[in-house]
PDB file of N, CA and C in Angstrom:
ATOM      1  N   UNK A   1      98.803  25.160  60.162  1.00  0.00           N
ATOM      2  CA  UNK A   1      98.614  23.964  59.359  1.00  0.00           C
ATOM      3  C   UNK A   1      97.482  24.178  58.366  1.00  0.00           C
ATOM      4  N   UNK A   2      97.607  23.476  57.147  1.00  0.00           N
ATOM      5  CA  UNK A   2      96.303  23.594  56.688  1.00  0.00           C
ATOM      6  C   UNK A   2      95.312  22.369  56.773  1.00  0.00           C
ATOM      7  N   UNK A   3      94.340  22.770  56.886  1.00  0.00           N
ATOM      8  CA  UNK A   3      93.200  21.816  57.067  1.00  0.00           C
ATOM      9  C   UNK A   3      92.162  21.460  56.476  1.00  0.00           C
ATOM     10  N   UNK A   4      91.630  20.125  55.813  1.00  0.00           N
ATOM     11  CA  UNK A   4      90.993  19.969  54.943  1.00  0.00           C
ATOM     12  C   UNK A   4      89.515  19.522  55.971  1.00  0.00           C
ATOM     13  N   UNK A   5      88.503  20.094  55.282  1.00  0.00           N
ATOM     14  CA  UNK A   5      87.411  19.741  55.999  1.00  0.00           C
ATOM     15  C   UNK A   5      86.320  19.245  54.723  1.00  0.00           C
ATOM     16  N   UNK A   6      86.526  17.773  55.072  1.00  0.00           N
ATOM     17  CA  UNK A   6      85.636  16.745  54.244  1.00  0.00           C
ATOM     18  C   UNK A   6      84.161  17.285  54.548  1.00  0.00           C
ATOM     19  N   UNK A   7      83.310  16.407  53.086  1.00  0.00           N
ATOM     20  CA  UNK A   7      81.748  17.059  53.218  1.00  0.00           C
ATOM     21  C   UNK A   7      80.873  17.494  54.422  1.00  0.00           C
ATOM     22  N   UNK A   8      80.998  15.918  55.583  1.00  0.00           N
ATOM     23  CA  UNK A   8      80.370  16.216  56.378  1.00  0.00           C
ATOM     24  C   UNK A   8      80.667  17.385  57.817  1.00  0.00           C
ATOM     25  N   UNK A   9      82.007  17.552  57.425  1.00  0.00           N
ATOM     26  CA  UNK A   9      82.527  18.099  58.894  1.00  0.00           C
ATOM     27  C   UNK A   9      81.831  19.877  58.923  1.00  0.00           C
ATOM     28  N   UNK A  10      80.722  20.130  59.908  1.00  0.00           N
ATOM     29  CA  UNK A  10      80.161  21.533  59.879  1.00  0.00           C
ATOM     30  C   UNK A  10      81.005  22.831  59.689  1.00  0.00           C
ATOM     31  N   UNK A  11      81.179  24.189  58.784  1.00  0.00           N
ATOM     32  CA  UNK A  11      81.869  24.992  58.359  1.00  0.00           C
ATOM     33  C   UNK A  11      82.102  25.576  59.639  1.00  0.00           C
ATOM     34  N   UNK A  12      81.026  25.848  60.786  1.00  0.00           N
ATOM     35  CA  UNK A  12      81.130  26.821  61.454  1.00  0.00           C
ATOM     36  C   UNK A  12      82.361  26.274  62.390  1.00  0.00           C
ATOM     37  N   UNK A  13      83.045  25.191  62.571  1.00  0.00           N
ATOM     38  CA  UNK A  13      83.953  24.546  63.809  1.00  0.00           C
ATOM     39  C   UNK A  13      85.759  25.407  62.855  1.00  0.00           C
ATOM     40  N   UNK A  14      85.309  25.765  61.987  1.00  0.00           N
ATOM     41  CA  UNK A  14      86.579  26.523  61.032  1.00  0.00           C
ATOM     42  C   UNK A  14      87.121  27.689  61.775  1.00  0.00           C
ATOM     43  N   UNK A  15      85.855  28.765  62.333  1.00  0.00           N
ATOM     44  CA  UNK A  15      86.234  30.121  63.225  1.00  0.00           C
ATOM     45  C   UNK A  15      87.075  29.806  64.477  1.00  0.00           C
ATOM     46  N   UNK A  16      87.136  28.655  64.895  1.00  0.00           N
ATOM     47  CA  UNK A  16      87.575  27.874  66.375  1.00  0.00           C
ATOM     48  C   UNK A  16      88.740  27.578  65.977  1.00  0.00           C
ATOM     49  N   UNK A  17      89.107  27.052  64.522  1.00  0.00           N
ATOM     50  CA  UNK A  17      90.790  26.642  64.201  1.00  0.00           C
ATOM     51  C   UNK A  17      91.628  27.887  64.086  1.00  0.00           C
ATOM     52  N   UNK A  18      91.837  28.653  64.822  1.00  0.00           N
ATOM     53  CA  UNK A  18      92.562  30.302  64.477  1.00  0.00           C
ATOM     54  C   UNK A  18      94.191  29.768  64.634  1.00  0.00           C
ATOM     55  N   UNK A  19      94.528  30.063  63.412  1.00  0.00           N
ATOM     56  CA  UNK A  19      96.206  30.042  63.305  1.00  0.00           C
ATOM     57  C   UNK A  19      96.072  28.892  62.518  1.00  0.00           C
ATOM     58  N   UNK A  20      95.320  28.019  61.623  1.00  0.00           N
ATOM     59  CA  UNK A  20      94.848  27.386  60.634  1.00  0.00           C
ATOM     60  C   UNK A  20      94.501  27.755  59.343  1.00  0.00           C
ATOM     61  N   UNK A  21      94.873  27.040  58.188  1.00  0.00           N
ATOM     62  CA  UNK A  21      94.466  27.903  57.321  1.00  0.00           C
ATOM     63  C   UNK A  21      93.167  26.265  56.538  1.00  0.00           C
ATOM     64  N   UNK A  22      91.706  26.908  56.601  1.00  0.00           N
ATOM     65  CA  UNK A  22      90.877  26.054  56.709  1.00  0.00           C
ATOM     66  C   UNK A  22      90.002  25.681  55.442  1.00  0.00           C
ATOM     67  N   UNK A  23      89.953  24.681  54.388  1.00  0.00           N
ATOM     68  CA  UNK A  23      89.313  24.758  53.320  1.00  0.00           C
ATOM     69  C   UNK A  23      88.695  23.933  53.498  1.00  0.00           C
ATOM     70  N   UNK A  24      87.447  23.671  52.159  1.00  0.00           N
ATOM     71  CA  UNK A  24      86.403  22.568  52.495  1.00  0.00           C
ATOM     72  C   UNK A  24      86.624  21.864  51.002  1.00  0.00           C
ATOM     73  N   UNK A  25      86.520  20.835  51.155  1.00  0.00           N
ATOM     74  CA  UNK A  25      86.528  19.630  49.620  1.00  0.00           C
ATOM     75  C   UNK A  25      85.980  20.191  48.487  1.00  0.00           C
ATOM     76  N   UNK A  26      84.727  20.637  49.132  1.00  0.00           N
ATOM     77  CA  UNK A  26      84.010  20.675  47.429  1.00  0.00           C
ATOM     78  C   UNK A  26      84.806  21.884  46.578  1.00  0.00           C
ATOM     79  N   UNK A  27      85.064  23.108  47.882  1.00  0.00           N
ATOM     80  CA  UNK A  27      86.183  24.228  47.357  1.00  0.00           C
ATOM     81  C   UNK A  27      87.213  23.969  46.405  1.00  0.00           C
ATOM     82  N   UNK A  28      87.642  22.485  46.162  1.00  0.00           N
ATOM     83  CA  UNK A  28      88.558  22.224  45.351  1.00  0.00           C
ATOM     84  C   UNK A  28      88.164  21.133  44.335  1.00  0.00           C
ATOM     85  N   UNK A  29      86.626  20.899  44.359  1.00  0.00           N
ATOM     86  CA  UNK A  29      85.838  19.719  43.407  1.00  0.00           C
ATOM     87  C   UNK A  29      86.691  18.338  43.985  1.00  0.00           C
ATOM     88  N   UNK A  30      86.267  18.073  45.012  1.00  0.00           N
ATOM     89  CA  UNK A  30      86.272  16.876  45.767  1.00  0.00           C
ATOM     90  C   UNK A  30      85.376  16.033  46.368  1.00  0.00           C
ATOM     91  N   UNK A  31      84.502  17.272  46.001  1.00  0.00           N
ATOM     92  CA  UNK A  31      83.394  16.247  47.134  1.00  0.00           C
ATOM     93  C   UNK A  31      83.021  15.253  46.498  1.00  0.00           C
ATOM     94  N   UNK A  32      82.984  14.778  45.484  1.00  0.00           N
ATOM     95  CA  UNK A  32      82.903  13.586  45.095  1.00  0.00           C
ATOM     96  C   UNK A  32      83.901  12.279  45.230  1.00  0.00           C
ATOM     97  N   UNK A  33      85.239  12.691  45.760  1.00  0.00           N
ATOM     98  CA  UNK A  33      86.507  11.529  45.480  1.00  0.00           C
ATOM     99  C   UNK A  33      86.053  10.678  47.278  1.00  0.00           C
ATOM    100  N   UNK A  34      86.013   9.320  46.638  1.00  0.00           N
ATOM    101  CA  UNK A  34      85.997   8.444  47.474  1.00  0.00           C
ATOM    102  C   UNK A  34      87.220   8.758  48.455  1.00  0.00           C
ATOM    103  N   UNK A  35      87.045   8.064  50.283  1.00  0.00           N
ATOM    104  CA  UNK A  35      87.950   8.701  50.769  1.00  0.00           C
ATOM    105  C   UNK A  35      89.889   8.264  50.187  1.00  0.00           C
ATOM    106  N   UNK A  36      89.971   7.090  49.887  1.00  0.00           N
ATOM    107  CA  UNK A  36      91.235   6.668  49.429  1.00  0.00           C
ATOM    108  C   UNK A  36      91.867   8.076  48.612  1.00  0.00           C
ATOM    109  N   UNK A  37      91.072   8.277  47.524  1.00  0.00           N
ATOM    110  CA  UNK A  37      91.647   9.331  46.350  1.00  0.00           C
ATOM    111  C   UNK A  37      91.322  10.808  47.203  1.00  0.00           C
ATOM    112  N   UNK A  38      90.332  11.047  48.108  1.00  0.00           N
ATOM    113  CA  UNK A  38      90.018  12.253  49.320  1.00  0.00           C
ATOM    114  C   UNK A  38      91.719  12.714  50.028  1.00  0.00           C
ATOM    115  N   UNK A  39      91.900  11.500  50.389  1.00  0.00           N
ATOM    116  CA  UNK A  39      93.359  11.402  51.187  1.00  0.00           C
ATOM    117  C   UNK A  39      94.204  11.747  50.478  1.00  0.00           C
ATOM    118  N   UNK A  40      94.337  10.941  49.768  1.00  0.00           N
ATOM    119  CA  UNK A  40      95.860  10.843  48.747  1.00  0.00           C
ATOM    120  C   UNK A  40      95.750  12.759  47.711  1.00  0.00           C
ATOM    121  N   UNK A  41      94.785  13.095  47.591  1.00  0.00           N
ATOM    122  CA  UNK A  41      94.347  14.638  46.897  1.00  0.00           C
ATOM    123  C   UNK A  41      95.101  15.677  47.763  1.00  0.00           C
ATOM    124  N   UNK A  42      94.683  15.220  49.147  1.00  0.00           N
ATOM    125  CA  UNK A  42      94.942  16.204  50.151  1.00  0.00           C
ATOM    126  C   UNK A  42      96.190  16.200  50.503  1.00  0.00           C
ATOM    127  N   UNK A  43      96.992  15.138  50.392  1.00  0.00           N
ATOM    128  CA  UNK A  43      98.188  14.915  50.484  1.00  0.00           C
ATOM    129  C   UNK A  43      98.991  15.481  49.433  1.00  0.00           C
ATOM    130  N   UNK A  44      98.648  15.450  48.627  1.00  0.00           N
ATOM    131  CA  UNK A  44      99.166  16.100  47.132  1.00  0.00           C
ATOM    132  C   UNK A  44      99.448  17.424  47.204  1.00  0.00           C
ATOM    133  N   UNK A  45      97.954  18.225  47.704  1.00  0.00           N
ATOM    134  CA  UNK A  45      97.966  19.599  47.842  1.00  0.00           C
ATOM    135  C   UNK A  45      98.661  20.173  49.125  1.00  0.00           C
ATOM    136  N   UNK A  46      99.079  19.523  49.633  1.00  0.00           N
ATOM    137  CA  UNK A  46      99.910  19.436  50.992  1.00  0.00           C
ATOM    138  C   UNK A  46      99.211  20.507  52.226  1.00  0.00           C
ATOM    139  N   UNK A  47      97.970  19.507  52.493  1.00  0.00           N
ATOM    140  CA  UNK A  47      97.303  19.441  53.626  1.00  0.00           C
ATOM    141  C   UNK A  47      97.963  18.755  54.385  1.00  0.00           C
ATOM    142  N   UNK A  48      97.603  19.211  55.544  1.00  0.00           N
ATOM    143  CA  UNK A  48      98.644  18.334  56.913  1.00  0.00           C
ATOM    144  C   UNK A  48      97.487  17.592  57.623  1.00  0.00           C
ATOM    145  N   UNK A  49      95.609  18.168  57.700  1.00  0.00           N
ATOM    146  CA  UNK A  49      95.164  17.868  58.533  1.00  0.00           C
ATOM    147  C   UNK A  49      93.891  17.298  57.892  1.00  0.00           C
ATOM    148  N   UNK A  50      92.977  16.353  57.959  1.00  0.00           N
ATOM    149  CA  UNK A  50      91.908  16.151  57.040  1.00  0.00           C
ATOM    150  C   UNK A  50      90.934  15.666  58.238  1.00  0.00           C
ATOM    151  N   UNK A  51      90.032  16.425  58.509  1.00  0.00           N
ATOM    152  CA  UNK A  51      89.098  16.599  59.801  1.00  0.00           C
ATOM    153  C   UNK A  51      87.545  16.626  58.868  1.00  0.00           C
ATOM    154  N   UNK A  52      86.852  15.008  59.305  1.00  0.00           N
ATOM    155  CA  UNK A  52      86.045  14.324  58.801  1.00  0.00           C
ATOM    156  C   UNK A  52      85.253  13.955  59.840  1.00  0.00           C
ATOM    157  N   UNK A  53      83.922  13.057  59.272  1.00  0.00           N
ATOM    158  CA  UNK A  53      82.928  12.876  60.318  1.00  0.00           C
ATOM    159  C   UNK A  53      82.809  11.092  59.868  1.00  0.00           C
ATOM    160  N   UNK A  54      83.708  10.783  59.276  1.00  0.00           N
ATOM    161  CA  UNK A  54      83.423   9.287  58.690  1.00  0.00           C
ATOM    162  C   UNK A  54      84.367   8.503  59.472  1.00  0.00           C
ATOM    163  N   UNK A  55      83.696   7.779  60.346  1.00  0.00           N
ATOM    164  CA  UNK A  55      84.099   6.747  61.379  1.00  0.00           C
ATOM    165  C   UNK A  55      84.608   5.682  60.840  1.00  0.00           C
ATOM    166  N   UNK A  56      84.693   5.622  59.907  1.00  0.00           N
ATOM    167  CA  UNK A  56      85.120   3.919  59.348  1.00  0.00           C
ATOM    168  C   UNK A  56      86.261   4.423  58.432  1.00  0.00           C
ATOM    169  N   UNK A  57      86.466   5.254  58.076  1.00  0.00           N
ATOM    170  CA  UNK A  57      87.920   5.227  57.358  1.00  0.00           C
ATOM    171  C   UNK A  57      88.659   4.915  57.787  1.00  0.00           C
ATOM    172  N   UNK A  58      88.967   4.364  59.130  1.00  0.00           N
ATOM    173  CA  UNK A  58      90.199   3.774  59.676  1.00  0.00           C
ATOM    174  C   UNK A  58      90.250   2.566  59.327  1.00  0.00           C
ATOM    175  N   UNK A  59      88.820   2.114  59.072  1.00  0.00           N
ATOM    176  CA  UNK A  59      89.084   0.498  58.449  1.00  0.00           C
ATOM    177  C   UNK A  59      88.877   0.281  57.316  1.00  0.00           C
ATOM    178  N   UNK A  60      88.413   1.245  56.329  1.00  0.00           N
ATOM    179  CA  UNK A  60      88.832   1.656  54.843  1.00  0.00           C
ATOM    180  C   UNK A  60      89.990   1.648  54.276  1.00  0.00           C
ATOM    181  N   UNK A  61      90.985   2.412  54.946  1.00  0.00           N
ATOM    182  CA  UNK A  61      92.050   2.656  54.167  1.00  0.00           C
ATOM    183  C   UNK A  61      93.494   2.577  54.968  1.00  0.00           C
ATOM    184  N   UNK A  62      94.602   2.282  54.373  1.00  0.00           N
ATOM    185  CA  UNK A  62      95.430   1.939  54.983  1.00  0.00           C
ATOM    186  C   UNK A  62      96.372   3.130  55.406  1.00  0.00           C
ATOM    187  N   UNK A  63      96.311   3.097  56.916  1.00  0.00           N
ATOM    188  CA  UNK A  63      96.802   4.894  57.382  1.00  0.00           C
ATOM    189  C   UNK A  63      97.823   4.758  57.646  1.00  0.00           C
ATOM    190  N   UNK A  64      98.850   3.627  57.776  1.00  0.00           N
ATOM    191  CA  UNK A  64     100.075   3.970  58.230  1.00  0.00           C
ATOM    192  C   UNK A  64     100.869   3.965  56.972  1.00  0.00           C
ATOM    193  N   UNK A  65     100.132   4.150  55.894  1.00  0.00           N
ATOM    194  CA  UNK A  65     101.307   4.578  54.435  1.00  0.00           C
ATOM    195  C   UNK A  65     101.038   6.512  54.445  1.00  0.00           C
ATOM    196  N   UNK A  66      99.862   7.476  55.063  1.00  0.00           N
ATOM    197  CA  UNK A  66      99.390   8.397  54.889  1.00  0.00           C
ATOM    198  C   UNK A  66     100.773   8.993  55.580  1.00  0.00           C
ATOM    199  N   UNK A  67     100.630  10.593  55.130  1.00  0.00           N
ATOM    200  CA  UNK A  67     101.489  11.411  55.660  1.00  0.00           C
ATOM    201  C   UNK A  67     100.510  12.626  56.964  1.00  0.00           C
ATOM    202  N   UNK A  68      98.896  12.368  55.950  1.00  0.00           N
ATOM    203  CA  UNK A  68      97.912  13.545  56.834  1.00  0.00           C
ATOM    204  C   UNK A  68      97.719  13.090  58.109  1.00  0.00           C
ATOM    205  N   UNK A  69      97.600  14.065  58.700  1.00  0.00           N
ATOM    206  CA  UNK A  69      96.904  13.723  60.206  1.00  0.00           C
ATOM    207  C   UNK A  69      95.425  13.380  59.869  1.00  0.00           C
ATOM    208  N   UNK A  70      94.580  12.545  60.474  1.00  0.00           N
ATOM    209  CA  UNK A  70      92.776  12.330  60.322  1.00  0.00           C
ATOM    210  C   UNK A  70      92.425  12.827  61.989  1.00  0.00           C
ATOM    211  N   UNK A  71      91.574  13.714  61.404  1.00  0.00           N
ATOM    212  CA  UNK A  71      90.945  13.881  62.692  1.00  0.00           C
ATOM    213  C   UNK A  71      89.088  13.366  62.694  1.00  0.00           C
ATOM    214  N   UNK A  72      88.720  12.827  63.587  1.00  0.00           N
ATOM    215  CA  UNK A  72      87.463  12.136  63.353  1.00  0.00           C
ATOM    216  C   UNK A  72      86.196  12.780  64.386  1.00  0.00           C
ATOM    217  N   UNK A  73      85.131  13.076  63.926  1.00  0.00           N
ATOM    218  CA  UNK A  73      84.464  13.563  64.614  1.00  0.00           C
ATOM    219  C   UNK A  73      83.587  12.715  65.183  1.00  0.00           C
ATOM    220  N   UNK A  74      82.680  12.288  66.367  1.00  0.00           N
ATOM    221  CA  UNK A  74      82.121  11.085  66.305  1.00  0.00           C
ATOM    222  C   UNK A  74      80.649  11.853  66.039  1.00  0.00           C
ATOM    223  N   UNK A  75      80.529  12.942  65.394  1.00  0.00           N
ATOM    224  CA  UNK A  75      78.629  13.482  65.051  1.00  0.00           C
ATOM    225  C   UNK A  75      78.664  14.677  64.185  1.00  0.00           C
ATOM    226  N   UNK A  76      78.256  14.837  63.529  1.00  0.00           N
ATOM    227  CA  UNK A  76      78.240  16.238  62.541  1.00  0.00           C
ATOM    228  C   UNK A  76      77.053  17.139  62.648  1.00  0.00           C
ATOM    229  N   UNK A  77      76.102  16.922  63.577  1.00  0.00           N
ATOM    230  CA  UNK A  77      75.467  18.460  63.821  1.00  0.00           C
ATOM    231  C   UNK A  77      76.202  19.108  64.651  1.00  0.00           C
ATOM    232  N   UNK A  78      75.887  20.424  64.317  1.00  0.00           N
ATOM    233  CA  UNK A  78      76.785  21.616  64.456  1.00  0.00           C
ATOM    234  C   UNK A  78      75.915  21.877  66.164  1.00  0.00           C
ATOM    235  N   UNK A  79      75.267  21.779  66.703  1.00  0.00           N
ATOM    236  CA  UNK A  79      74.933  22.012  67.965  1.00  0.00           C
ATOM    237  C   UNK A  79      75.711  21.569  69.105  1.00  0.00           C
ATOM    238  N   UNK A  80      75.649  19.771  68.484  1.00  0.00           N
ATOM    239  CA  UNK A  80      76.502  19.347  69.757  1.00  0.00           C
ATOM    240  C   UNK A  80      78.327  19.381  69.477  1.00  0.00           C
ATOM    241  N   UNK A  81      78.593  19.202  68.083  1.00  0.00           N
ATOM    242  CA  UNK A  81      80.159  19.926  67.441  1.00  0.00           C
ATOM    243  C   UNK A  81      80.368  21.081  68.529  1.00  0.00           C
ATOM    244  N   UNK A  82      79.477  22.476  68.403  1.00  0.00           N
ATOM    245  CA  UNK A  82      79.792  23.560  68.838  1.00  0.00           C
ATOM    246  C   UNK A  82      80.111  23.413  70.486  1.00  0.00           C
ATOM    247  N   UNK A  83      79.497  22.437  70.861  1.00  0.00           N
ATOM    248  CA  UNK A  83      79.803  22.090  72.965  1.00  0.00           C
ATOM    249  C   UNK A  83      81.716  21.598  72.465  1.00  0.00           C
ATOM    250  N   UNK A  84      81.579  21.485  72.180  1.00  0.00           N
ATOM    251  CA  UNK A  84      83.399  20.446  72.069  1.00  0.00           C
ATOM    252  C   UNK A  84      84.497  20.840  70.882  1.00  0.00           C
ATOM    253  N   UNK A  85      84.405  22.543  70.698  1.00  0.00           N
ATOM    254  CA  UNK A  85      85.489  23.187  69.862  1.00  0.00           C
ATOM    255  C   UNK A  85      86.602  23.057  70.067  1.00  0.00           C
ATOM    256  N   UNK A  86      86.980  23.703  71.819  1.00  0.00           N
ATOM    257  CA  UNK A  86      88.325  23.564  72.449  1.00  0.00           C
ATOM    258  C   UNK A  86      88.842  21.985  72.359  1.00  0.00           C
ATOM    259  N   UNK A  87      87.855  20.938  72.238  1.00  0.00           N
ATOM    260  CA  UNK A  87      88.512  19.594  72.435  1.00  0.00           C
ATOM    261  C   UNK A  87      89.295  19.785  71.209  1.00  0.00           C
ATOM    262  N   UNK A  88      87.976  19.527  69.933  1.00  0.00           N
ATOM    263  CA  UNK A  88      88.714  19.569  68.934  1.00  0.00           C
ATOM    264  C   UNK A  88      89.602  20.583  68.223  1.00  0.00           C
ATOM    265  N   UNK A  89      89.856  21.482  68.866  1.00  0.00           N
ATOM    266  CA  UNK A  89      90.431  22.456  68.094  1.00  0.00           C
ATOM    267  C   UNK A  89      91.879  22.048  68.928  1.00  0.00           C
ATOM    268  N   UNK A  90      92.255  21.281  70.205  1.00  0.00           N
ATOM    269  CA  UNK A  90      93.176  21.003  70.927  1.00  0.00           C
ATOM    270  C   UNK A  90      93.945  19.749  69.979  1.00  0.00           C
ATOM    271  N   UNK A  91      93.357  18.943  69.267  1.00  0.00           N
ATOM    272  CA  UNK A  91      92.866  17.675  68.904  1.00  0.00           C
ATOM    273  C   UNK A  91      94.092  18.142  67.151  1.00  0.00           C
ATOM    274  N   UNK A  92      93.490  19.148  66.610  1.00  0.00           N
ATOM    275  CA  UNK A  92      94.048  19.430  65.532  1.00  0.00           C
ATOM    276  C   UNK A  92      95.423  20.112  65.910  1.00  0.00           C
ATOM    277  N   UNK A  93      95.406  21.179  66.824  1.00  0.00           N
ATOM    278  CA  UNK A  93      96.703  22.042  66.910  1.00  0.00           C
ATOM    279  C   UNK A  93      97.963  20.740  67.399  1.00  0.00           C
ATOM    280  N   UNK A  94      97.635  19.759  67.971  1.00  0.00           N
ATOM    281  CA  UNK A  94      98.280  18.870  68.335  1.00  0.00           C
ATOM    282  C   UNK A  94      98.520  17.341  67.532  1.00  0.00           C
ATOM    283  N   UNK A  95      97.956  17.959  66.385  1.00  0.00           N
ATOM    284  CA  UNK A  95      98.287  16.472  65.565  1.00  0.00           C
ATOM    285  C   UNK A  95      99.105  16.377  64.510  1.00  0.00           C
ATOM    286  N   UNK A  96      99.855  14.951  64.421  1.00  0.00           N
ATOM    287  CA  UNK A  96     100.908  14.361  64.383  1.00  0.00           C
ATOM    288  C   UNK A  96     100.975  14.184  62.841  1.00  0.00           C
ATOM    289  N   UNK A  97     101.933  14.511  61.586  1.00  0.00           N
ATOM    290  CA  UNK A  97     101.549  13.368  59.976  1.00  0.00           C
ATOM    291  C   UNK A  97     101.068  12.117  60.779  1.00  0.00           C
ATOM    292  N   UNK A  98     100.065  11.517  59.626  1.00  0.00           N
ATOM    293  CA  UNK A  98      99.990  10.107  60.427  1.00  0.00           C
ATOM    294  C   UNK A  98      99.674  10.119  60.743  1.00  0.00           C
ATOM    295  N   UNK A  99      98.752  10.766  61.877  1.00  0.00           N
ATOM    296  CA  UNK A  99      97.977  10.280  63.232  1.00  0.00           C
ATOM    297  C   UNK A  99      97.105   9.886  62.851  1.00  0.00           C
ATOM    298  N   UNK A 100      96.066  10.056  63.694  1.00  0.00           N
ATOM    299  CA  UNK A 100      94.479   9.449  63.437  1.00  0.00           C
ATOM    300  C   UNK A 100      93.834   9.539  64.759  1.00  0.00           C
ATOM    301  N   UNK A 101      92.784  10.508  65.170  1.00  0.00           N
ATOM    302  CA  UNK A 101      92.612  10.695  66.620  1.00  0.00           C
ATOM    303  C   UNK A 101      90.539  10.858  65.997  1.00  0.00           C
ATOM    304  N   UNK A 102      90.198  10.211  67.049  1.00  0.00           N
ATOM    305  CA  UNK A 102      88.514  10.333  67.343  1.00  0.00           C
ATOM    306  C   UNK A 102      88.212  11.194  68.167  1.00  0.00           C
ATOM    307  N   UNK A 103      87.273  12.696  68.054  1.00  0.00           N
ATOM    308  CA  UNK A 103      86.946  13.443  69.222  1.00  0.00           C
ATOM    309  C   UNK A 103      85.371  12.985  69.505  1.00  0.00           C
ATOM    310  N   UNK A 104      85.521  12.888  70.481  1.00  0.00           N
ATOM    311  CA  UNK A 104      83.735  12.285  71.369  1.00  0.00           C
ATOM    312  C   UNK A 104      83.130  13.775  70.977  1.00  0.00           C
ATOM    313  N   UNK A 105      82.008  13.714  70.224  1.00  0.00           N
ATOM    314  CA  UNK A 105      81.268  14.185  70.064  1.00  0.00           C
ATOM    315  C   UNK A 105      79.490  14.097  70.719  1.00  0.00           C
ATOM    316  N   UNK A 106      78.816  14.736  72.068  1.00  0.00           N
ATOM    317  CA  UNK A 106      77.598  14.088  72.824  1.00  0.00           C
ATOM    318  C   UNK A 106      76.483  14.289  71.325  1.00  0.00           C
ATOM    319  N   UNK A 107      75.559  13.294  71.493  1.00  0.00           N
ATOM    320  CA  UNK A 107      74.118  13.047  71.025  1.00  0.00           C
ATOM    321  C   UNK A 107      73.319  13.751  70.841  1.00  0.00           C
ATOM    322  N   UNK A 108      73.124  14.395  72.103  1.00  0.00           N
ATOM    323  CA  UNK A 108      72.185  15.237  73.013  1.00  0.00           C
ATOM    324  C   UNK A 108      72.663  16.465  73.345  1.00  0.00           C
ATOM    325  N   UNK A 109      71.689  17.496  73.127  1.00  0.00           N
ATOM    326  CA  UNK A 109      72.036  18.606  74.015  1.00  0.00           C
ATOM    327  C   UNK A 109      72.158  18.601  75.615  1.00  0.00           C
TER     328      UNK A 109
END
């Protein structure tokens, strides 16, 4: 699948998606598009997966018109990301057009 990894989502959780093909927003001058036009871009370029750290886009934007899967991270340092690869890397290989799934991300080391 390919996978879009919005500003905040850490580069290093990319080596963990193997059999993915993994880009980052700004790679395509995005990092600026609000998430509505973020989505609808990625959809265009026919991304399947858009794996973000922004908790509220589910109540931003309206997901059951989307075709991408959202995958949601609930923390973006890369310390506690790196404890919970296999979740999320289980999280992406298994997601649906459309979906929309939250991986628990801990606080704390």
């Amino acid at each position: 699948m390919r996978v879009l990894f919005d500003n905040g989502t850490p580069r290093g959780l990319a080596r963990f998606l193997t059999g993915h093909v993994v880009e980052e927003a700004r790679l395509h001058g995005w990092e600026e598009l609000k998430n509505g036009d973020l989505i609808a871009a990625a959809e265009a370029a026919g991304f399947e997966v858009l794996l973000t750290t922004d908790k509220n886009i589910r109540y931003q934007q309206n997901l059951g018109i989307r075709r991408i899967a959202l995958v949601v991270l609930g923390h973006s340092q890369w310390p506690m990301v790196n404890r919970v690869t296999q979740a999320i890397a289980a999280v992406v290989n298994a997601a649906e057009p459309g979906s929309y799934v939250e991986v628990e991300v801990p606080f704390k080391l």
